[in-house]
N, C-alpha and C. Protein backbone atom coordinates (compact mmCIF):
# COMPACT_ATOMS: atom_id res chain seq x y z
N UNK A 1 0.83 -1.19 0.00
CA UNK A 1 0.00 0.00 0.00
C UNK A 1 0.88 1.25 0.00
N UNK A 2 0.59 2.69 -0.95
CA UNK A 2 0.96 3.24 -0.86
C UNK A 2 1.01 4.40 0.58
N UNK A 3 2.38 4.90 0.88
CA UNK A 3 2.48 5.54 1.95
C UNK A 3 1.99 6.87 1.90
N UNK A 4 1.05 7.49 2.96
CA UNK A 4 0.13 8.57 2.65
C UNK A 4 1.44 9.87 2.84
N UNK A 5 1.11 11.29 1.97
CA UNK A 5 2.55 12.31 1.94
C UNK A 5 2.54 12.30 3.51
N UNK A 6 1.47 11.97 4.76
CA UNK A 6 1.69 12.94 6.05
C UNK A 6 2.77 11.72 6.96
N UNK A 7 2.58 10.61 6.46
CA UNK A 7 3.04 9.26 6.64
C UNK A 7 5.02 9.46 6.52
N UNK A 8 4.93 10.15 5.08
CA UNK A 8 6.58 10.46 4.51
C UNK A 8 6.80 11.95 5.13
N UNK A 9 6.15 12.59 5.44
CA UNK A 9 6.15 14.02 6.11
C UNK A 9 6.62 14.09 7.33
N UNK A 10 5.99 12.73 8.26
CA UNK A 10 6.57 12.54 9.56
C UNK A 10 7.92 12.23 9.75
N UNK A 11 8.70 11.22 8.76
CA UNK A 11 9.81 10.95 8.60
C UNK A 11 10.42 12.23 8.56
N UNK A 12 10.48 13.14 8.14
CA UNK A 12 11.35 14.52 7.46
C UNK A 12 11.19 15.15 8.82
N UNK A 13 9.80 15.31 9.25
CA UNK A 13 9.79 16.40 10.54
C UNK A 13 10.38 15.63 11.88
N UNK A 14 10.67 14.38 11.94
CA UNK A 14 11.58 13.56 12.73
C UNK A 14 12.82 13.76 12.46
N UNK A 15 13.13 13.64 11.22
CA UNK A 15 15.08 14.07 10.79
C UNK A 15 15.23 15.59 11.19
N UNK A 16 14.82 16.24 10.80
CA UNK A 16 15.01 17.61 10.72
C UNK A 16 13.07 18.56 11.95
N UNK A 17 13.77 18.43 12.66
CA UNK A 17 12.78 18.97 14.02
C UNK A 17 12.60 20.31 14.00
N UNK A 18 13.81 21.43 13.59
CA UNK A 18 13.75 23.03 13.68
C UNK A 18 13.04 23.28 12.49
N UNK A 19 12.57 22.65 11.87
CA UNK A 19 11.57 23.24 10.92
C UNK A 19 9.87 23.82 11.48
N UNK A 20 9.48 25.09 11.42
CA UNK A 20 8.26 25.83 11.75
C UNK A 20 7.29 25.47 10.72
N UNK A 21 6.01 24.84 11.58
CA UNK A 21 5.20 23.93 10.97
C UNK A 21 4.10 23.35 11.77
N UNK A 22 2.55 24.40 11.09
CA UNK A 22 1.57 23.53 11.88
C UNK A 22 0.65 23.22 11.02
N UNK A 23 -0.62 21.97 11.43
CA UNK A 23 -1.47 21.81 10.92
C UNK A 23 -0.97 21.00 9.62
N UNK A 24 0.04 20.12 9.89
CA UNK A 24 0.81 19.45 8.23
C UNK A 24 -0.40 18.50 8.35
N UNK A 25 -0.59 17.78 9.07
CA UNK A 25 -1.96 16.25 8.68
C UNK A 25 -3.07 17.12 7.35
N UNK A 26 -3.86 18.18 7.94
CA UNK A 26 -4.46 18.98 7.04
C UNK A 26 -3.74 19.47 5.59
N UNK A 27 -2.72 19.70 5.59
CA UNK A 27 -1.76 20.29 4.09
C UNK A 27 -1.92 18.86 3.49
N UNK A 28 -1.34 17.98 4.21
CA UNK A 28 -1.00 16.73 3.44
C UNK A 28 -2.46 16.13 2.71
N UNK A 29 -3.00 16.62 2.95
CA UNK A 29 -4.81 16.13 2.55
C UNK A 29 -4.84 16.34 1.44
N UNK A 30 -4.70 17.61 1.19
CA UNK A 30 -4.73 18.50 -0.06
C UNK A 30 -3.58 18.12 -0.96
N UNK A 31 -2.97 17.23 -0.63
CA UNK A 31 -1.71 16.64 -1.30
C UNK A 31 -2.10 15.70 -2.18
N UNK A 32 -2.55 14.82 -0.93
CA UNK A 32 -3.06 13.39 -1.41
C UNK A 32 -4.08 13.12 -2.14
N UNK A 33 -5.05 14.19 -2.45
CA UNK A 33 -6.46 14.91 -2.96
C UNK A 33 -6.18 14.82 -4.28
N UNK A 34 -4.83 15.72 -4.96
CA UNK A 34 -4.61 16.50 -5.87
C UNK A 34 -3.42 15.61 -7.05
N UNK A 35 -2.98 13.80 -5.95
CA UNK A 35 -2.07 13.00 -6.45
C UNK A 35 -2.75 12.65 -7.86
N UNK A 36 -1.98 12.82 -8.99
CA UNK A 36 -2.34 11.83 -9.98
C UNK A 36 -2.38 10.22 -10.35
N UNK A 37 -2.69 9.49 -10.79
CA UNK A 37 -2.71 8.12 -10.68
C UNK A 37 -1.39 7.76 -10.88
N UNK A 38 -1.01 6.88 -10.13
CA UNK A 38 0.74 6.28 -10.42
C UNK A 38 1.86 7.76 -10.14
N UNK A 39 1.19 8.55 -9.63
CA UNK A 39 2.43 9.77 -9.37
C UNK A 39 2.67 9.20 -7.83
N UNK A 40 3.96 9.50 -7.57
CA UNK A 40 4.38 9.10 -6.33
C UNK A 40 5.49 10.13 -5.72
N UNK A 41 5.33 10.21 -4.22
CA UNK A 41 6.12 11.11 -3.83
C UNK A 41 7.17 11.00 -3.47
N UNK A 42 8.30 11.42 -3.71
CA UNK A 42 10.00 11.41 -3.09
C UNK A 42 10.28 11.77 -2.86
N UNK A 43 10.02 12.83 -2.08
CA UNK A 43 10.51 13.99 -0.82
C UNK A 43 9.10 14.73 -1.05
N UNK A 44 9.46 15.15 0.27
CA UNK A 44 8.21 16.51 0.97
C UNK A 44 8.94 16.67 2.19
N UNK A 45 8.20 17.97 2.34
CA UNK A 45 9.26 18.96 4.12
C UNK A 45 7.81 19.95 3.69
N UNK A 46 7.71 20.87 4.75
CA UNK A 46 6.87 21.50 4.79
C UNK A 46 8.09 22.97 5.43
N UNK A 47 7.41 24.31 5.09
CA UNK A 47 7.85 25.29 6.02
C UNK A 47 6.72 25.98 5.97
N UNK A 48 6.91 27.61 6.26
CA UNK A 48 5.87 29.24 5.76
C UNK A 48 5.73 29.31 4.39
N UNK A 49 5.38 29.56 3.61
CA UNK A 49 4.95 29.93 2.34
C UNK A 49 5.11 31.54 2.23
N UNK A 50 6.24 31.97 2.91
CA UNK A 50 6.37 33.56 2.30
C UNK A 50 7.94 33.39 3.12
N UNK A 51 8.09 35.12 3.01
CA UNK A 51 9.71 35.66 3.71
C UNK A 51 9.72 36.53 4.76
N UNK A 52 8.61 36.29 5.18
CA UNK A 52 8.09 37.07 6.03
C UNK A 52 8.98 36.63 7.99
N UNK A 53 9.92 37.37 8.21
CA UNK A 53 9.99 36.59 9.83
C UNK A 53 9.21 36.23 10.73
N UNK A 54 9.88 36.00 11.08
CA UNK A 54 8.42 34.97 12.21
C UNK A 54 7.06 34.73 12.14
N UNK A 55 6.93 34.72 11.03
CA UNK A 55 5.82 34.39 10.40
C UNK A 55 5.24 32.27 10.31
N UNK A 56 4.49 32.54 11.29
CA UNK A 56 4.26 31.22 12.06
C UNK A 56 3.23 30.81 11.65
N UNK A 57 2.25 31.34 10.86
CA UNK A 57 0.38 30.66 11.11
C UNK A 57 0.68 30.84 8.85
N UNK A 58 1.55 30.40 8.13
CA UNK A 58 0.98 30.60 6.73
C UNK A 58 1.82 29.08 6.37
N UNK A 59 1.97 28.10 7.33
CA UNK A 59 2.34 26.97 6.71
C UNK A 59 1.88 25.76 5.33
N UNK A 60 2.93 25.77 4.64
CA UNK A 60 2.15 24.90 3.47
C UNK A 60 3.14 23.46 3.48
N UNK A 61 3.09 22.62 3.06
CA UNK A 61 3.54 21.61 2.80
C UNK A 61 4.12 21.44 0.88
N UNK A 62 5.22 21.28 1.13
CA UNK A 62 6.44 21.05 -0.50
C UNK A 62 6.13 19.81 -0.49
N UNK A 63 5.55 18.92 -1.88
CA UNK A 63 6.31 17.70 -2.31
C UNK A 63 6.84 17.56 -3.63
N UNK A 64 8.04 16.89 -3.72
CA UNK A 64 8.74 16.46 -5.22
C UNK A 64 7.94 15.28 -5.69
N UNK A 65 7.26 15.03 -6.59
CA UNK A 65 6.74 13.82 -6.93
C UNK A 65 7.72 13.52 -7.97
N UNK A 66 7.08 11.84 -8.97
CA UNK A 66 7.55 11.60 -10.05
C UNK A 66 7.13 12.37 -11.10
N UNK A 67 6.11 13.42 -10.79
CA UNK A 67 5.68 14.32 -12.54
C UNK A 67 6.76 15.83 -11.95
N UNK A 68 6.20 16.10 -10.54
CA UNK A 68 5.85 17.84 -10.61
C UNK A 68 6.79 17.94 -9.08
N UNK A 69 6.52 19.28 -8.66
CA UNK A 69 6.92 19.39 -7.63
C UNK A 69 5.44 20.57 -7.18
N UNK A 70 4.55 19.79 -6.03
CA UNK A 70 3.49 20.32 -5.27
C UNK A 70 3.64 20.99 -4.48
N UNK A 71 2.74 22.22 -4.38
CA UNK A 71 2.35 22.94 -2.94
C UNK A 71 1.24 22.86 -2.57
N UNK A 72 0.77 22.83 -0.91
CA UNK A 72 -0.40 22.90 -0.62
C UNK A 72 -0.38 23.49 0.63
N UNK A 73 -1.84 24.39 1.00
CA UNK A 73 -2.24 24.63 1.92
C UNK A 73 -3.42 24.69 2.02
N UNK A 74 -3.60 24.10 3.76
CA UNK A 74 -5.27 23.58 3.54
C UNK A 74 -5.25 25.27 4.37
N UNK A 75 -6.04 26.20 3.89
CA UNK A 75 -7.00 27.71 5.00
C UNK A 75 -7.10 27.20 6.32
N UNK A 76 -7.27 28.53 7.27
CA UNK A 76 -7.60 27.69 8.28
C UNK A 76 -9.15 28.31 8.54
N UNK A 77 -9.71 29.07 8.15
CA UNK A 77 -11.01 29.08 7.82
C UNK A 77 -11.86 27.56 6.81
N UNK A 78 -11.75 28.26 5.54
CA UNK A 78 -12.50 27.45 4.65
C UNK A 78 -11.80 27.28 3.44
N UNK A 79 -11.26 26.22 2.32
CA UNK A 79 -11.29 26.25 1.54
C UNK A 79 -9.21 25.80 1.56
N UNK A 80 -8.83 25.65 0.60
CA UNK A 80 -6.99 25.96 0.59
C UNK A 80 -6.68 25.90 -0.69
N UNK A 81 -5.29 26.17 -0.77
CA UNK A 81 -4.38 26.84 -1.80
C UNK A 81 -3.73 25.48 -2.46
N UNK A 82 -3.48 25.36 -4.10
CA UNK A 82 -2.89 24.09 -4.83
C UNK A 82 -1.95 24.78 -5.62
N UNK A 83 -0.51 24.60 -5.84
CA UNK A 83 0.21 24.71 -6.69
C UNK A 83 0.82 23.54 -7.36
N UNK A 84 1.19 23.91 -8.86
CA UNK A 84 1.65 22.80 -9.01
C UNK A 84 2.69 23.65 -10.35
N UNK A 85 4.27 23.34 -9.80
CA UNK A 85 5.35 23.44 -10.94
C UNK A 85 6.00 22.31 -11.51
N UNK A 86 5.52 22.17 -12.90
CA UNK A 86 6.25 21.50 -13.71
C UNK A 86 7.31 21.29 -14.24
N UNK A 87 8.45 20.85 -14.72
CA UNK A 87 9.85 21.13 -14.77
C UNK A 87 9.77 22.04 -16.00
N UNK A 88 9.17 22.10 -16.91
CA UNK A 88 8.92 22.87 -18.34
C UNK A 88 9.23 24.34 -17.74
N UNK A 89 8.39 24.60 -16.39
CA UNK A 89 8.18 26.10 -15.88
C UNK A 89 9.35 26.38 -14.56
N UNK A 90 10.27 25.47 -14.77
CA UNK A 90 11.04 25.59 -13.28
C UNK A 90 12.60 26.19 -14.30
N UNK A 91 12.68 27.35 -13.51
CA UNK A 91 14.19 27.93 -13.51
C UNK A 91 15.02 27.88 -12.84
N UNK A 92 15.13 28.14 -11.62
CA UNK A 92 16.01 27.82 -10.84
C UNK A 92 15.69 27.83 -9.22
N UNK A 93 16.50 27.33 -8.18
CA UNK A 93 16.64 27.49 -7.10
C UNK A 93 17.67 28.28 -5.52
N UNK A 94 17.14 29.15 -5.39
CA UNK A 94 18.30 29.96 -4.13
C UNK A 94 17.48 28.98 -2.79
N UNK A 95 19.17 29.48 -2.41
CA UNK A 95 19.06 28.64 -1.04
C UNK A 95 19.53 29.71 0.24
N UNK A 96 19.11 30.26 0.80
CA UNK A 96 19.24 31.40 2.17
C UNK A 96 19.40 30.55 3.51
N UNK A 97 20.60 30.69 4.15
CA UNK A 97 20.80 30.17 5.64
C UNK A 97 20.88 31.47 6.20
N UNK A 98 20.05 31.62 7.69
CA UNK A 98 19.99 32.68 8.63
C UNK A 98 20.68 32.00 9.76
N UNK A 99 20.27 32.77 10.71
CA UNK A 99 21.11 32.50 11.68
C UNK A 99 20.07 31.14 12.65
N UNK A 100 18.91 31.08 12.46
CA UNK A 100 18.51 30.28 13.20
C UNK A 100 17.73 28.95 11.86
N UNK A 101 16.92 29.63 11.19
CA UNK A 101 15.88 29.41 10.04
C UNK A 101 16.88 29.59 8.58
N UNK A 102 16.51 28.65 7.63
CA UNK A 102 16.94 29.09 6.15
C UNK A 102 15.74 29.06 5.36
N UNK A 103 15.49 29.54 4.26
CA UNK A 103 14.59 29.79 3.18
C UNK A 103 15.10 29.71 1.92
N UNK A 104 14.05 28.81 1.21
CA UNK A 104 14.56 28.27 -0.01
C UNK A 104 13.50 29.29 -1.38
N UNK A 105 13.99 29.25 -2.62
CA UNK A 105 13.36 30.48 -2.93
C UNK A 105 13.33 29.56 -4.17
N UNK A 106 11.84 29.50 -5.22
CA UNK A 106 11.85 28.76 -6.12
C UNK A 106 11.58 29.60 -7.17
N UNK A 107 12.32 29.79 -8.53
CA UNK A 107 12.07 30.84 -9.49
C UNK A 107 11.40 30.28 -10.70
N UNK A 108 10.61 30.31 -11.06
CA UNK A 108 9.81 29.31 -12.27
C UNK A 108 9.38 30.85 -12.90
N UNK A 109 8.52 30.48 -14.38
CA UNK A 109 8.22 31.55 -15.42
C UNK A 109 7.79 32.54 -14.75
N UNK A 110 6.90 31.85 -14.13
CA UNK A 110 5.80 32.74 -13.68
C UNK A 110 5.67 33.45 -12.45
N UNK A 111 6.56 33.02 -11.87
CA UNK A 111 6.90 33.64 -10.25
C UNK A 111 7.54 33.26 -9.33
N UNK A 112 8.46 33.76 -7.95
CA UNK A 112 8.91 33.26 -7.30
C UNK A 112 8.22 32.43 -6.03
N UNK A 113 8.32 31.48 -5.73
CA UNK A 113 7.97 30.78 -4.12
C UNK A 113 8.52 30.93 -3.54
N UNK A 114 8.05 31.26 -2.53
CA UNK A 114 9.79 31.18 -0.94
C UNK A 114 8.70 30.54 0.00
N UNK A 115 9.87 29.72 0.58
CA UNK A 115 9.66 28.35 1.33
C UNK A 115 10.72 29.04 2.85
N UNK A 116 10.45 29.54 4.05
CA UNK A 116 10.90 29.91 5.06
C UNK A 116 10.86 29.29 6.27
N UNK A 117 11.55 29.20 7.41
CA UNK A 117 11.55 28.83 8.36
C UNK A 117 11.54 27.54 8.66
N UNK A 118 13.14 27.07 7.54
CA UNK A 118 13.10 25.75 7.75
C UNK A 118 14.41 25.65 8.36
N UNK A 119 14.42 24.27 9.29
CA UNK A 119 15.88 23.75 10.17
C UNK A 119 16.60 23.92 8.58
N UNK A 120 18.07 24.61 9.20
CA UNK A 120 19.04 25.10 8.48
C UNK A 120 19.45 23.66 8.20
N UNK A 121 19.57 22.04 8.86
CA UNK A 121 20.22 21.28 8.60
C UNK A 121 19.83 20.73 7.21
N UNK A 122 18.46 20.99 7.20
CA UNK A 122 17.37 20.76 6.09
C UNK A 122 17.72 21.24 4.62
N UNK A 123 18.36 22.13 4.77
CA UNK A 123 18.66 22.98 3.48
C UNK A 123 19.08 21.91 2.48
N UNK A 124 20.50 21.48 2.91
CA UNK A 124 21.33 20.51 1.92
C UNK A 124 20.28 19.30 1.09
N UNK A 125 19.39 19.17 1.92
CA UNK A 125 18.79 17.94 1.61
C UNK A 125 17.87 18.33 0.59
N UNK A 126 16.88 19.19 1.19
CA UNK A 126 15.68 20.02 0.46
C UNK A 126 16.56 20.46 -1.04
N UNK A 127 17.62 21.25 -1.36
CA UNK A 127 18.10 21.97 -2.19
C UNK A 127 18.45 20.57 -2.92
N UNK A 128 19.31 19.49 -3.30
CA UNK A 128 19.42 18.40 -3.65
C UNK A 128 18.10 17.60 -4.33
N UNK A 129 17.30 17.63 -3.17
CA UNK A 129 16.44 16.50 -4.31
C UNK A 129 15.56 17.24 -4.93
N UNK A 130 15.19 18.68 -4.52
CA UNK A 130 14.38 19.20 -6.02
C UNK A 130 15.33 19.73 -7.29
N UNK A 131 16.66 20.19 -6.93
CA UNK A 131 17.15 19.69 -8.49
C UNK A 131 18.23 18.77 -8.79
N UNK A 132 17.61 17.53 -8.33
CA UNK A 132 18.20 16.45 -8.97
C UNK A 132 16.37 15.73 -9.71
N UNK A 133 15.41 16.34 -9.44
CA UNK A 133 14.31 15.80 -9.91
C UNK A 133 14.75 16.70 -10.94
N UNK A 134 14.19 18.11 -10.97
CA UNK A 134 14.08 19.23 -12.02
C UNK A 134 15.52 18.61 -13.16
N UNK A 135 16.68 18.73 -12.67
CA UNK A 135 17.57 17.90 -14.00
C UNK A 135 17.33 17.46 -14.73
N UNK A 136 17.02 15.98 -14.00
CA UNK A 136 16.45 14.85 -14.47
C UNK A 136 15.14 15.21 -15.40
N UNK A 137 14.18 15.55 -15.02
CA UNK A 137 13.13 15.93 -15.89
C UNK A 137 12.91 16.91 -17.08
N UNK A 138 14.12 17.64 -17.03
CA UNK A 138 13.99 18.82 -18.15
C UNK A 138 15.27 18.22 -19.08
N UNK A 139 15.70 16.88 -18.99
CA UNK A 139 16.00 15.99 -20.27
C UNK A 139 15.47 16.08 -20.54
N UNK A 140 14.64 15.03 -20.14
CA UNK A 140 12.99 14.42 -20.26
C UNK A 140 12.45 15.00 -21.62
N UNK A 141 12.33 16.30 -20.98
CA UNK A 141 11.64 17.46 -21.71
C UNK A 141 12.17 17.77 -23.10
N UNK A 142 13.64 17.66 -23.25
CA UNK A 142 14.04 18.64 -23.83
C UNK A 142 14.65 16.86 -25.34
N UNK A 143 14.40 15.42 -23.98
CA UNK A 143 14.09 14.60 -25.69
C UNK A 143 13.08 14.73 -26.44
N UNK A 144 11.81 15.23 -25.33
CA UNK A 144 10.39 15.16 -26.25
C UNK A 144 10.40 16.08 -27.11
N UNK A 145 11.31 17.20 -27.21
CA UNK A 145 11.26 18.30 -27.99
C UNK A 145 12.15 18.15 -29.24
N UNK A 146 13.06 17.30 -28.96
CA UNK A 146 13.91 16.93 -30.04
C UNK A 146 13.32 15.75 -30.92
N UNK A 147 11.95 15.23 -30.60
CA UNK A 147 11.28 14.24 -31.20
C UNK A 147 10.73 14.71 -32.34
């Protein structure tokens, strides 16, 4: 049986603990909601969804799947937020270490993401497997284009 993202989410927020992060069971919903058939996840971490300091209550949940790389946040009223970057639309990645928190900053066509208030140990890991997916996939891309 496949492992649910909050299931692989717990693993990450066990390795890496200084990451700021509430309400992930709820994000991960909206994860698992939004999975395509046979897409599967290989990393997720959650932080803030802005750059804002201490900014504690706008948590979303990151996952790298086998298509895309997901965002989600479930509101804490009504309703939540779905992103989804494809490697076609992904440019590049900055990586920010502070003194307590680092923030990862995602640059695609259409706009930047910043991912904040994550355990600094986290960085290396987080920065690694979304572009060793994005690499990997904008071959991908770039045989289908040569087809």
């Amino acid at each position: 049986m496949k492992q649910s993202s909050y299931e692989l989410l717990k693993k990450f927020t066990n390795k890496f603990s200084g990451s700021v992060a509430w309400r992930v069971k709820k994000h991960c919903k909206i994860i698992d909601m939004h999975l395509n058939p046979n897409e599967t996840i290989n990393f997720i971490f959650a932080g803030q969804l802005d750059i804002k300091p201490l900014s504690l209550f706008n948590t979303g949940v990151i996952a790298v799947t086998s298509e895309r790389l997901i965002i989600a946040q479930k509101k804490l009223i009504v309703g939540y937020k779905f992103s989804s970057i494809t490697p076609d639309l992904y440019n590049d990645l900055t990586v920010k270490s502070g003194i307590i928190w680092g923030t990862i900053m995602i640059d695609t066509v259409r706009e930047q993401v910043y991912i904040s208030d994550l355990d600094k140990e986290a960085l290396p890991e987080i920065e690694t497997e979304i572009t060793m997916f994005m690499q990997e996939a904008k071959k991908k891309y770039a045989k289908k284009k040569d087809e």
